[in-house]
C-alpha atoms as a PDB file:
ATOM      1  CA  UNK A   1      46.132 -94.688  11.612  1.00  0.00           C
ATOM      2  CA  UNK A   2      47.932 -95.092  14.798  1.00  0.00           C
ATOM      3  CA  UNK A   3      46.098 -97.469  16.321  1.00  0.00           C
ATOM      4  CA  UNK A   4      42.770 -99.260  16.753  1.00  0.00           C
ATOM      5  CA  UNK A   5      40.456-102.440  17.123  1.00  0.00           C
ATOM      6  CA  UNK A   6      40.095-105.075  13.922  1.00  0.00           C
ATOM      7  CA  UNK A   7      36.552-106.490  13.408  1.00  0.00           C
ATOM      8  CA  UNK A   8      37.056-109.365  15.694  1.00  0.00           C
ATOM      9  CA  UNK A   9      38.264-106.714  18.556  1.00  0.00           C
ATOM     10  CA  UNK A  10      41.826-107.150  18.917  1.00  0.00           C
ATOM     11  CA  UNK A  11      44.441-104.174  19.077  1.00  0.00           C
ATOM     12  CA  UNK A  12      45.513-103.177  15.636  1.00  0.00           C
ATOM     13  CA  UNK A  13      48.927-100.932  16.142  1.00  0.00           C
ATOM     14  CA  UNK A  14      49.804-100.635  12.128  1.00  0.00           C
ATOM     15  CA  UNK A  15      53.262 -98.942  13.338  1.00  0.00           C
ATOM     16  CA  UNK A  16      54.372-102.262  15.398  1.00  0.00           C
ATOM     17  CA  UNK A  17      54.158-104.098  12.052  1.00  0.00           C
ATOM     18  CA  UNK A  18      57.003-103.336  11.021  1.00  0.00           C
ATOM     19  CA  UNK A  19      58.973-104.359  14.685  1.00  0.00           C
ATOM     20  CA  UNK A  20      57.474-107.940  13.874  1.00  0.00           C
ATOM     21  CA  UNK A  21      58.610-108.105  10.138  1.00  0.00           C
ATOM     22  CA  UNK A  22      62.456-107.279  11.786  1.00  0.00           C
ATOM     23  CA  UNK A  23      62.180-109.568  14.178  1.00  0.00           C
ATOM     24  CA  UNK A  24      60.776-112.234  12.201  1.00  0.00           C
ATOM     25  CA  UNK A  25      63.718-111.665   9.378  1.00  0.00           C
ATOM     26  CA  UNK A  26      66.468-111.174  12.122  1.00  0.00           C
ATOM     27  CA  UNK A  27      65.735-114.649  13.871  1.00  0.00           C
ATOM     28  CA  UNK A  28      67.952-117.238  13.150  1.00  0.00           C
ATOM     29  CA  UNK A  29      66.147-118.706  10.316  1.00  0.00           C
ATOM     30  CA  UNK A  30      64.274-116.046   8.802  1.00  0.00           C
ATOM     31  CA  UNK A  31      61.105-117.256   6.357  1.00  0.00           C
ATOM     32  CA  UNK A  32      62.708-115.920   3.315  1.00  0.00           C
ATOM     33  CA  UNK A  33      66.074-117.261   4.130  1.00  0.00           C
ATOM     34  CA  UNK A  34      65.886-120.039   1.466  1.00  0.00           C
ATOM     35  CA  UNK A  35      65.852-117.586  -0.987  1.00  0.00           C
ATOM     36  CA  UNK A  36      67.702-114.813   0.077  1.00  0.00           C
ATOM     37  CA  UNK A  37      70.992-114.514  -1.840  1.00  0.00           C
ATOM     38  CA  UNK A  38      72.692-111.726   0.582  1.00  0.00           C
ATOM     39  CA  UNK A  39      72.915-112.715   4.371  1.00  0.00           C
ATOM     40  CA  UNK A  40      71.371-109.049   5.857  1.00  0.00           C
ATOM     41  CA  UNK A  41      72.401-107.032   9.090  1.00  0.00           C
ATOM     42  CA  UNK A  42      70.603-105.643  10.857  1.00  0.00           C
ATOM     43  CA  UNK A  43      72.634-104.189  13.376  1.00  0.00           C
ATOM     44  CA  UNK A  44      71.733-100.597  11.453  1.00  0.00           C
ATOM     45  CA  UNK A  45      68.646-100.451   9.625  1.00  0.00           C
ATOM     46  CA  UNK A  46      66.765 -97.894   7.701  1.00  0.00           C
ATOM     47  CA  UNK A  47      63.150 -97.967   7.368  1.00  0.00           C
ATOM     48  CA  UNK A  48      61.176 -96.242   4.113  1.00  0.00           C
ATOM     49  CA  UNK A  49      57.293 -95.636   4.495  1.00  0.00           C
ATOM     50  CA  UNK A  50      55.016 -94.353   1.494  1.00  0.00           C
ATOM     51  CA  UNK A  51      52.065 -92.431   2.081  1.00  0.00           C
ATOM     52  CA  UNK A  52      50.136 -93.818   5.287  1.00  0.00           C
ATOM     53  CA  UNK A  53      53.317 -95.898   6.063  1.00  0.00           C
ATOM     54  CA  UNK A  54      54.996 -92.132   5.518  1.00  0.00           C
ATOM     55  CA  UNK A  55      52.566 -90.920   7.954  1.00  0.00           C
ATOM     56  CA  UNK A  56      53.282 -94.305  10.773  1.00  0.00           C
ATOM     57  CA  UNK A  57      57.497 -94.114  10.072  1.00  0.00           C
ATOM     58  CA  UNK A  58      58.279 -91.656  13.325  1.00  0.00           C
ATOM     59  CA  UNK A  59      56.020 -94.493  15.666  1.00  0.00           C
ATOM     60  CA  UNK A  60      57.616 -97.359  13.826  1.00  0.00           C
ATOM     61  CA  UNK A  61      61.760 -95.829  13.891  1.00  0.00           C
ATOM     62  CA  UNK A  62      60.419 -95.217  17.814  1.00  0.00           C
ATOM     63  CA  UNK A  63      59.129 -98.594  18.237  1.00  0.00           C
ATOM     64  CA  UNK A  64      61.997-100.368  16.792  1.00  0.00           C
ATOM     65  CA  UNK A  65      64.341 -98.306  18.518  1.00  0.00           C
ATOM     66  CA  UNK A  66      62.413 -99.404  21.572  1.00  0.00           C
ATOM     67  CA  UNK A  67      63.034-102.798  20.573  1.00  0.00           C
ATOM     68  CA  UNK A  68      66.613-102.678  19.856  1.00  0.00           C
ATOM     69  CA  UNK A  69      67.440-102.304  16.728  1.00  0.00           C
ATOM     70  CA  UNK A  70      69.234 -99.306  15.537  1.00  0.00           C
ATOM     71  CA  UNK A  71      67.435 -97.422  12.740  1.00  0.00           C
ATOM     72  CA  UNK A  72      70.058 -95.578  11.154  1.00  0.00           C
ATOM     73  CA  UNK A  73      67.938 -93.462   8.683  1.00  0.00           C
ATOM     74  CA  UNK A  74      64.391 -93.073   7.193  1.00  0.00           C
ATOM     75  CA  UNK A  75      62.738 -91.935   3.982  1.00  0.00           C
ATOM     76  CA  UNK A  76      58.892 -90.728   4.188  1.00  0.00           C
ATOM     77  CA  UNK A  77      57.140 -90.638   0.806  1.00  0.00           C
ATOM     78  CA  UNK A  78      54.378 -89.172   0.227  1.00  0.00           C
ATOM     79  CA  UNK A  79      53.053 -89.012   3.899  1.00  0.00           C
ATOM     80  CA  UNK A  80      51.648 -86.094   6.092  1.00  0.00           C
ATOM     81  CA  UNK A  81      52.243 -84.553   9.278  1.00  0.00           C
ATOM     82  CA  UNK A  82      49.790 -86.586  11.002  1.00  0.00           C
ATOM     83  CA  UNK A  83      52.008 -88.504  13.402  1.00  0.00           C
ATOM     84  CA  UNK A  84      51.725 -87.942  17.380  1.00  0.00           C
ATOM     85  CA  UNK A  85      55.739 -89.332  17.420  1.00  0.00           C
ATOM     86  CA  UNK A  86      57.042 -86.869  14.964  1.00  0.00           C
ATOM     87  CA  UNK A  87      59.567 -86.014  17.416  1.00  0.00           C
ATOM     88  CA  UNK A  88      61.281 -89.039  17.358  1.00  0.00           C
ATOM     89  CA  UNK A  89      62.676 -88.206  13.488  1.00  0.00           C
ATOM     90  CA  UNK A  90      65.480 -87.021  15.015  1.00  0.00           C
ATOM     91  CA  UNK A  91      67.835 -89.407  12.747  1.00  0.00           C
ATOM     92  CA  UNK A  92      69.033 -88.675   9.066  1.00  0.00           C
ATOM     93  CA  UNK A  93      65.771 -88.383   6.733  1.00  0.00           C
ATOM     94  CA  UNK A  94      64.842 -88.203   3.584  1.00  0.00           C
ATOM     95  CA  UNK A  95      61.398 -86.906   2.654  1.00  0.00           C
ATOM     96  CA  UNK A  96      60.105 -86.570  -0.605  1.00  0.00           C
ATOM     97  CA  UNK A  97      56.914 -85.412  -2.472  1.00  0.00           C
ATOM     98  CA  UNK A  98      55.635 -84.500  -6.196  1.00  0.00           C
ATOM     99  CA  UNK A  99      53.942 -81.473  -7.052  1.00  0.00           C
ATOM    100  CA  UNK A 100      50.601 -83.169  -9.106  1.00  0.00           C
ATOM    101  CA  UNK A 101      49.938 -85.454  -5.993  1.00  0.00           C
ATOM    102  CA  UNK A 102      46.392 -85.127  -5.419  1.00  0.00           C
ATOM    103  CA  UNK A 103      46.198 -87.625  -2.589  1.00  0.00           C
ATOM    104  CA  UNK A 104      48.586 -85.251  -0.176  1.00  0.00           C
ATOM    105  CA  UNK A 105      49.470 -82.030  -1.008  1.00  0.00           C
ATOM    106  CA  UNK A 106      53.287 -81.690  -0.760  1.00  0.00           C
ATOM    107  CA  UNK A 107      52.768 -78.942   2.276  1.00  0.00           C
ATOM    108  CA  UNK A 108      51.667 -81.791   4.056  1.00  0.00           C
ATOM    109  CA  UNK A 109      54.925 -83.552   4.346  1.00  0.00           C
ATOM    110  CA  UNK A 110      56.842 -80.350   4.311  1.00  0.00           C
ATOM    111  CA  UNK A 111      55.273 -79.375   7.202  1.00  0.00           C
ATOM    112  CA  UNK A 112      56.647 -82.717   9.092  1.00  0.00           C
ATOM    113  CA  UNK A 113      60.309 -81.955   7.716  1.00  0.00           C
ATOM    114  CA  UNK A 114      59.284 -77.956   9.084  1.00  0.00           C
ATOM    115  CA  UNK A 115      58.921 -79.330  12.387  1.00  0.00           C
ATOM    116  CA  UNK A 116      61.248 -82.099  12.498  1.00  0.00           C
ATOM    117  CA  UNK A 117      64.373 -80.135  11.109  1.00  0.00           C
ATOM    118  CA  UNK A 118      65.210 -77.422  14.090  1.00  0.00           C
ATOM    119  CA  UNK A 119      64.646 -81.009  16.508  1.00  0.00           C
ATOM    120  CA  UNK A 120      68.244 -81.662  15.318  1.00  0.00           C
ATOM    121  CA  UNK A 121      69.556 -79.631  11.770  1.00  0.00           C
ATOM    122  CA  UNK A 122      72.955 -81.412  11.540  1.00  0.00           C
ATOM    123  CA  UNK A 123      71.200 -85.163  11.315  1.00  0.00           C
ATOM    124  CA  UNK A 124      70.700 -85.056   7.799  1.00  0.00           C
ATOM    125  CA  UNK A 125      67.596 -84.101   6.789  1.00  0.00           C
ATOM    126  CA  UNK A 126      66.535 -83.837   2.830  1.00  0.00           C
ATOM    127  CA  UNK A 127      63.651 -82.771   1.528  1.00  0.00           C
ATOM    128  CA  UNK A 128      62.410 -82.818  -2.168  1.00  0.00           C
ATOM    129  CA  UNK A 129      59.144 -81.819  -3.914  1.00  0.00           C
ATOM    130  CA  UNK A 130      59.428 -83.115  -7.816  1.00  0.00           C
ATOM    131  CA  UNK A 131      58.207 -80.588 -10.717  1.00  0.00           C
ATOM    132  CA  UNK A 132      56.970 -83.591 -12.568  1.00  0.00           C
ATOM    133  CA  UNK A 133      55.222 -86.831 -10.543  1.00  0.00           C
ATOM    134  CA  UNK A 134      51.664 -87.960  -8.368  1.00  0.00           C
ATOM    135  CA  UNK A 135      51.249 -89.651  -5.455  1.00  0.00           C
ATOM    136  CA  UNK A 136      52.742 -92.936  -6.224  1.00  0.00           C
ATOM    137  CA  UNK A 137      56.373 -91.646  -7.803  1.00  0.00           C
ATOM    138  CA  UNK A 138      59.289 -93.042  -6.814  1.00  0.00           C
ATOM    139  CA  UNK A 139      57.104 -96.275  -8.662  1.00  0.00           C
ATOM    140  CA  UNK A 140      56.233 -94.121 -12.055  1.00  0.00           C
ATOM    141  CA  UNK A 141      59.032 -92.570 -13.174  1.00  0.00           C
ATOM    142  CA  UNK A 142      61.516 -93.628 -10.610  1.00  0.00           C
ATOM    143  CA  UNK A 143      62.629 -90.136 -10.619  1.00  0.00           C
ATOM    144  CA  UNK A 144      64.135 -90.766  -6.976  1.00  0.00           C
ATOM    145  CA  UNK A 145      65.013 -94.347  -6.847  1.00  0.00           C
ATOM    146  CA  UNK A 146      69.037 -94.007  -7.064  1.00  0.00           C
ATOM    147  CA  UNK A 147      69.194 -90.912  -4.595  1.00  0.00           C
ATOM    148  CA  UNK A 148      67.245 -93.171  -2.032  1.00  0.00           C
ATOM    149  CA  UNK A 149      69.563 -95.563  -2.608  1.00  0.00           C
ATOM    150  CA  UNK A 150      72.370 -93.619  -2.286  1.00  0.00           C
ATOM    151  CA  UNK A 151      70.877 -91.863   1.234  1.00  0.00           C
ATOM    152  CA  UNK A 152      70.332 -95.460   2.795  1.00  0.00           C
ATOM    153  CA  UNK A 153      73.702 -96.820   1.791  1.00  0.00           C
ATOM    154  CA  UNK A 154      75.621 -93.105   3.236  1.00  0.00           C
ATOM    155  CA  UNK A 155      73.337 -93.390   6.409  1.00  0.00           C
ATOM    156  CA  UNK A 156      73.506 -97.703   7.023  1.00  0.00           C
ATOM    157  CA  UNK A 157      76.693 -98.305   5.776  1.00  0.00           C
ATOM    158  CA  UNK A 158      78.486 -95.369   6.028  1.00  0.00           C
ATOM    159  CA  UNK A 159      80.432 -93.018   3.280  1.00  0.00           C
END
């Protein structure tokens, strides 16, 4: 999932996605700007990945560290402990699982947080496995949507 070659042979890197998409909405005129409402910053970002975007988030926060922008915190849903940059979650995140997902088990992502949390306990890490929810809650029941947003808006903006 890391990396690899598309059909045509050029380098796929999945992770470095997500670098373009912030610097193609941080230029000056950004392609959603006509109809963006709120003018965004992005002097302190936080970037949210669900399942194989859970599993690319510690390349991508690395990458777009690399690049200069600050990410601030990160949420991994549903992912797995497959990341070779895992050691770069060494900012405030938030990772959350269900108990009835049947795509990855919830020991999948708890190992990550099991690794990630002695790499620096006072940053801020959460992690939650819900009684009641598959693979693709927050979406169903939206059983985590408001403590996401309040994690972002404590770890962007501030308390």
């Amino acid at each position: 999932l890391t990396s690899g070659r598309f059909a045509n042979r050029t380098k796929c890197e999945p992770a470095l996605d997500l670098v373009k998409a912030l610097k193609a909405s941080s230029g000056s005129t950004p392609p959603w700007a006509g109809v963006a409402t709120v003018k965004a910053r992005f002097d302190r970002v936080g970037l949210m990945g669900h399942s194989a975007g859970a599993r690319l988030l510690a390349t991508a926060a690395r990458d777009a560290s690399d690049s200069g922008y600050f990410v601030a915190a990160a949420v991994l849903s549903h992912g797995g402990n497959h990341d070779p940059n895992k050691d770069a979650l060494r900012l405030p995140a938030f990772f959350m699982e269900a108990q009835d997902d049947e795509t990855v088990p919830p020991e999948e992502i708890y190992e990550l947080f099991d690794h990630v949390y002695p790499l620096d306990p006072h940053s801020g890490h959460v992690f939650v496995n819900l009684a009641k929810g598959g693979h693709t809650e927050p979406s169903d029941l939206g059983q985590l949507n408001a403590w996401t947003a309040h994690f972002f808006s404590c770890h962007i903006i501030g308390s």
